[in-house]
N, C-alpha and C. Protein backbone atom coordinates (compact mmCIF):
# COMPACT_ATOMS: atom_id res chain seq x y z
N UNK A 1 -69.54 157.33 -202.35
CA UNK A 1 -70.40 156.22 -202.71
C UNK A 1 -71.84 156.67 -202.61
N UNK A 2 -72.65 156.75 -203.82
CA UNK A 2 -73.81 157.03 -204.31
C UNK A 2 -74.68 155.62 -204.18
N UNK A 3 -75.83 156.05 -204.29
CA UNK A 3 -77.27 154.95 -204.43
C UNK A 3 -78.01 154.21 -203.72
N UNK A 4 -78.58 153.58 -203.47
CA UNK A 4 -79.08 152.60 -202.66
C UNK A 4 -78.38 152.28 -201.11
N UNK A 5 -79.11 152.20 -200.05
CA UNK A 5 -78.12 151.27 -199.36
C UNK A 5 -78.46 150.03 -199.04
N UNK A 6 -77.29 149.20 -199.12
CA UNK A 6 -77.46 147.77 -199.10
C UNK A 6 -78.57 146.82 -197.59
N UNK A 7 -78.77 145.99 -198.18
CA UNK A 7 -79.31 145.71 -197.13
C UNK A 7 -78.21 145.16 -195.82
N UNK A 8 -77.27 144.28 -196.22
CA UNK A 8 -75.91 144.55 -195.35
C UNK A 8 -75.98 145.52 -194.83
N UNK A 9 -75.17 146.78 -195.53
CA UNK A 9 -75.32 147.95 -194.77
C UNK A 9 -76.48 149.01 -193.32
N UNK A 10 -77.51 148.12 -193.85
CA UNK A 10 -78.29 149.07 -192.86
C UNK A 10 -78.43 148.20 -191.64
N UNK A 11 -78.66 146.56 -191.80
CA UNK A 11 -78.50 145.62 -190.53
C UNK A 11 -77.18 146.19 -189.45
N UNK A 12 -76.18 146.38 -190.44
CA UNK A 12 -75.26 146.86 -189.59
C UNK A 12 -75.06 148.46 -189.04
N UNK A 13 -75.87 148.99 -189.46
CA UNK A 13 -76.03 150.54 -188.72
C UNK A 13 -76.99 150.16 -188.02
N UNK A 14 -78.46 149.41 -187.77
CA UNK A 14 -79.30 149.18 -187.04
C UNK A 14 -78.74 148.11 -186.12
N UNK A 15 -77.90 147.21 -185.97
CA UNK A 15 -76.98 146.75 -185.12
C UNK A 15 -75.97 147.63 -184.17
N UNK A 16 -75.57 148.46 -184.78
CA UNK A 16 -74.44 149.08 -183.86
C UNK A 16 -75.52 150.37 -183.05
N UNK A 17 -76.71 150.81 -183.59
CA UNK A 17 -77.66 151.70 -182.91
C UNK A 17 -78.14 151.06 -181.90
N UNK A 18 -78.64 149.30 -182.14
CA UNK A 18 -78.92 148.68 -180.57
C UNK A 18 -78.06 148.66 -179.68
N UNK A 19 -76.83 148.54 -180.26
CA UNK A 19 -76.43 147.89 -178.82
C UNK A 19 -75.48 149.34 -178.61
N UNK A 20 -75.56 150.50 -178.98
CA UNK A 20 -75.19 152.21 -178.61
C UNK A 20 -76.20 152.50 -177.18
N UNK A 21 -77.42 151.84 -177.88
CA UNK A 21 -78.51 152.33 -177.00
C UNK A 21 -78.62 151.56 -175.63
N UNK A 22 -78.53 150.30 -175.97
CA UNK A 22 -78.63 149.72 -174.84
C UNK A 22 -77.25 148.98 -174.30
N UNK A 23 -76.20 149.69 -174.32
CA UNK A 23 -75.03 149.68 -173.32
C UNK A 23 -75.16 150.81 -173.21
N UNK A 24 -75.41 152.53 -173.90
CA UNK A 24 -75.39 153.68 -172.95
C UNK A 24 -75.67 153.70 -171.19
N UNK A 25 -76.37 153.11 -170.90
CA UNK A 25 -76.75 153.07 -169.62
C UNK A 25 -75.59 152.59 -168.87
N UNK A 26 -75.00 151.75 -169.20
CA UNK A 26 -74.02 150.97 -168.34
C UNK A 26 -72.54 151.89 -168.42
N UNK A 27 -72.18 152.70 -169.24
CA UNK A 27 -71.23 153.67 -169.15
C UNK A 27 -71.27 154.86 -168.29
N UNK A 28 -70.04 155.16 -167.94
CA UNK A 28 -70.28 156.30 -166.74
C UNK A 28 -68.52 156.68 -166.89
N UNK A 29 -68.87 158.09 -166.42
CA UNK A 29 -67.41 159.13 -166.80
C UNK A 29 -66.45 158.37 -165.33
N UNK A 30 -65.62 158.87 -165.40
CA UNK A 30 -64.34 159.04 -163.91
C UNK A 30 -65.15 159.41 -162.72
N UNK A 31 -65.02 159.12 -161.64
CA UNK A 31 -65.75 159.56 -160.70
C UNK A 31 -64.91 160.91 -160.46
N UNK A 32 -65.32 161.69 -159.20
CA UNK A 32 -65.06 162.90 -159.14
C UNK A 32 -64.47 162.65 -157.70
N UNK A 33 -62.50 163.76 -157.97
CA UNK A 33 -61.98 163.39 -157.24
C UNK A 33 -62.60 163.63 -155.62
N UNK A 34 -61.80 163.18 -154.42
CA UNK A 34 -62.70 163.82 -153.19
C UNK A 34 -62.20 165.26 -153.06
N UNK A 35 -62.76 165.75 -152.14
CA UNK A 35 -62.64 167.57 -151.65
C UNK A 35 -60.91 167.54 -150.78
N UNK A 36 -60.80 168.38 -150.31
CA UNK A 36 -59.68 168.68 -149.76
C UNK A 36 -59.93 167.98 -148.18
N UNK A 37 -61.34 168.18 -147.73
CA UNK A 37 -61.73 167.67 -146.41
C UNK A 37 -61.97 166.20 -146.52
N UNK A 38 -61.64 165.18 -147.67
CA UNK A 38 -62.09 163.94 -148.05
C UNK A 38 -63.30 163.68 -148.38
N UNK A 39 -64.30 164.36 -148.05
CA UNK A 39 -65.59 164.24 -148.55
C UNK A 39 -65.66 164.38 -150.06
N UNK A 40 -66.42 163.41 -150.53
CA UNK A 40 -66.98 163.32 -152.00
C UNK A 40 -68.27 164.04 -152.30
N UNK A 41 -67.75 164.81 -153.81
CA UNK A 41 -68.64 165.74 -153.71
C UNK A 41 -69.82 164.99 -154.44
N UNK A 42 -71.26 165.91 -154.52
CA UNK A 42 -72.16 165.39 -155.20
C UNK A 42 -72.39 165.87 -156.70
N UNK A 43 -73.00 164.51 -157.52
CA UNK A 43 -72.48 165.26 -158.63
C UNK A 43 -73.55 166.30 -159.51
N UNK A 44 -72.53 167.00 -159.98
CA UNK A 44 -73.02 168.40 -160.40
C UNK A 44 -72.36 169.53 -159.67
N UNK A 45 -71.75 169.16 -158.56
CA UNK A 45 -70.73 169.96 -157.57
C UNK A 45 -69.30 169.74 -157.93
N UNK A 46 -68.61 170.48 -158.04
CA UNK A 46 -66.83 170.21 -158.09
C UNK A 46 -66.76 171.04 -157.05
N UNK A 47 -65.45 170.60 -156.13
CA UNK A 47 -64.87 171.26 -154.83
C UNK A 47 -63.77 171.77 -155.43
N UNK A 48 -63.05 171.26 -156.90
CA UNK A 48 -62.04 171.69 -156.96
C UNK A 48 -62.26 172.33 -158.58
N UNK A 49 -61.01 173.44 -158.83
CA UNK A 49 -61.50 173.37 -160.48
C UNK A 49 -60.09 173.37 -161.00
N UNK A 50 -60.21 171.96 -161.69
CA UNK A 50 -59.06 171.31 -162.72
C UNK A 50 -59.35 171.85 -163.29
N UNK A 51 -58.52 172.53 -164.33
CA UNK A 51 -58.88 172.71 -166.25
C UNK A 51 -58.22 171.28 -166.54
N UNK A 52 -59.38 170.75 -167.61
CA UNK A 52 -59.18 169.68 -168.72
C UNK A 52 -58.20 169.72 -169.47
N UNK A 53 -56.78 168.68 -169.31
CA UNK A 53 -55.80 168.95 -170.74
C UNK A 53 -56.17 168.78 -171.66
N UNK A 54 -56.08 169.30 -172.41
CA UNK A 54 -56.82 169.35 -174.06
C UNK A 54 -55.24 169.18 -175.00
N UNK A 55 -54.35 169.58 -174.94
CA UNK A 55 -52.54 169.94 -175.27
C UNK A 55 -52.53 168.71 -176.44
N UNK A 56 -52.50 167.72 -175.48
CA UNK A 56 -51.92 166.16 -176.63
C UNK A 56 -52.63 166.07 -177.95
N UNK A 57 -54.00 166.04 -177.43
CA UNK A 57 -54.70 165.67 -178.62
C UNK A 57 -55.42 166.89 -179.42
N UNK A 58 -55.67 167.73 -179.12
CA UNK A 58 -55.45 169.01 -180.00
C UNK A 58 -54.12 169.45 -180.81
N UNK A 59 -52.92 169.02 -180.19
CA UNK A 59 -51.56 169.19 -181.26
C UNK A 59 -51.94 167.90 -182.33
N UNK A 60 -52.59 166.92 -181.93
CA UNK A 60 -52.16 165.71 -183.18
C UNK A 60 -53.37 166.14 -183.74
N UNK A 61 -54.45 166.42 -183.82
CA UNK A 61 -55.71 167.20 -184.24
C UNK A 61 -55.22 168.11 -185.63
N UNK A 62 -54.14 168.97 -184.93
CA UNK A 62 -53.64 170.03 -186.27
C UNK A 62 -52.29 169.48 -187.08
N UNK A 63 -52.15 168.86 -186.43
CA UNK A 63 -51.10 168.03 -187.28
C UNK A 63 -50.96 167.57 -188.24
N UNK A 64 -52.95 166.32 -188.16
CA UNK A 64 -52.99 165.27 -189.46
C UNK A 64 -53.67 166.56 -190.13
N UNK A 65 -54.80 167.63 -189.87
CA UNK A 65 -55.45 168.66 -190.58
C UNK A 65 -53.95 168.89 -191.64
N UNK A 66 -52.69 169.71 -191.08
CA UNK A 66 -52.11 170.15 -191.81
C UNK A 66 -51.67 169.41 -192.71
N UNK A 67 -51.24 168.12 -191.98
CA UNK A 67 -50.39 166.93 -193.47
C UNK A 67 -51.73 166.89 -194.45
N UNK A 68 -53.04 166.77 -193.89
CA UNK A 68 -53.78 166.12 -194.56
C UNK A 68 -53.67 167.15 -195.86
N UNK A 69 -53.97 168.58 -195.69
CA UNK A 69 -53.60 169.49 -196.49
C UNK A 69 -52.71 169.97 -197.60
N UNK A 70 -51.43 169.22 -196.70
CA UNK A 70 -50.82 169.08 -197.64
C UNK A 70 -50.64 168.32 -199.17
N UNK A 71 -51.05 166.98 -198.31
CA UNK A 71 -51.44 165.76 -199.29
C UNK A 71 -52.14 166.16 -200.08
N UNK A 72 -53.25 167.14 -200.08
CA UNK A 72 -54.33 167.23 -200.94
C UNK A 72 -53.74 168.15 -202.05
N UNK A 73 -52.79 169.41 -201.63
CA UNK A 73 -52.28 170.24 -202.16
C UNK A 73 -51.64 169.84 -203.15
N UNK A 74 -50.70 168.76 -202.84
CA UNK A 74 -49.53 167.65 -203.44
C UNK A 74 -50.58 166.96 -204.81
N UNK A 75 -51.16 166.47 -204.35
CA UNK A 75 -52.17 165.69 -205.40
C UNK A 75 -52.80 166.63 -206.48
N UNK A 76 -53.48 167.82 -206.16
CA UNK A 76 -53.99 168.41 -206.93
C UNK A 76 -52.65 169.23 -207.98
N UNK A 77 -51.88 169.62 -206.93
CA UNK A 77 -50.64 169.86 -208.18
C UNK A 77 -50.52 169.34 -209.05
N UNK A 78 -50.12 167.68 -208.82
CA UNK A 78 -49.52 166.77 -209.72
C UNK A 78 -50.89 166.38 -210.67
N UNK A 79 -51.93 166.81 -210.05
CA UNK A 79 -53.10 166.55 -211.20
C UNK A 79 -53.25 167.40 -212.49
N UNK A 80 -52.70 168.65 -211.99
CA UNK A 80 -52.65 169.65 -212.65
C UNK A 80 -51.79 169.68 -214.05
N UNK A 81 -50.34 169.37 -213.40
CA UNK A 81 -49.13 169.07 -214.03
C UNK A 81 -49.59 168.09 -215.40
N UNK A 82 -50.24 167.13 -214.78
CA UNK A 82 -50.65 165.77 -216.11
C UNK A 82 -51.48 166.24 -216.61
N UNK A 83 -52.28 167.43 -216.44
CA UNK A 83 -53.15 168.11 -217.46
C UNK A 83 -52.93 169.09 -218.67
N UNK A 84 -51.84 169.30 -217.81
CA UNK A 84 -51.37 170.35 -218.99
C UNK A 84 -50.32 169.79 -219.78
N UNK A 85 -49.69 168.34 -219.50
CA UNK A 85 -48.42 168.19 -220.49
C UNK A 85 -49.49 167.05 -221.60
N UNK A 86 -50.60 166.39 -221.31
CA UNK A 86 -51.68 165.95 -221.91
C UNK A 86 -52.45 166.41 -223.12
């Protein structure tokens, strides 16, 4: 979608930028688990080092990439096909 943008359209990107901006503040990550001695660490300190699972959503990540690929593959075939019997 080419041209202009609506005036609709931009109230509502300048709507969802206010209130991005001003609820950022009020969001905050997981706290950080305690140490082995119970003490909580400070942050910018880890006592412990988890690696991050990344597994779940990196497999469904390459998943829709590949179907998506496919689909596209599929389509351009059959575009092909109606071009040449045309």
């Amino acid at each position: 979608m080419t041209g202009p943008i609506t005036r609709k359209t931009f109230y509502r990107a300048l709507t969802f930028v206010f209130f991005g901006i001003v609820c950022s503040p009020f969001v905050s990550a997981q706290p950080l688990p305690p140490c082995e001695d119970g003490s909580i660490p400070e942050p910018g300190a880890d006592c412990v080092d988890t690696p991050a699972p990344i597994d779940g959503g990196a497999s469904i990540l390459i998943a829709a990439g590949v179907a998506y690929g496919l689909k596209r593959a599929y389509d351009k075939r059959k575009q092909n096909k109606e071009a040449d019997i045309a």
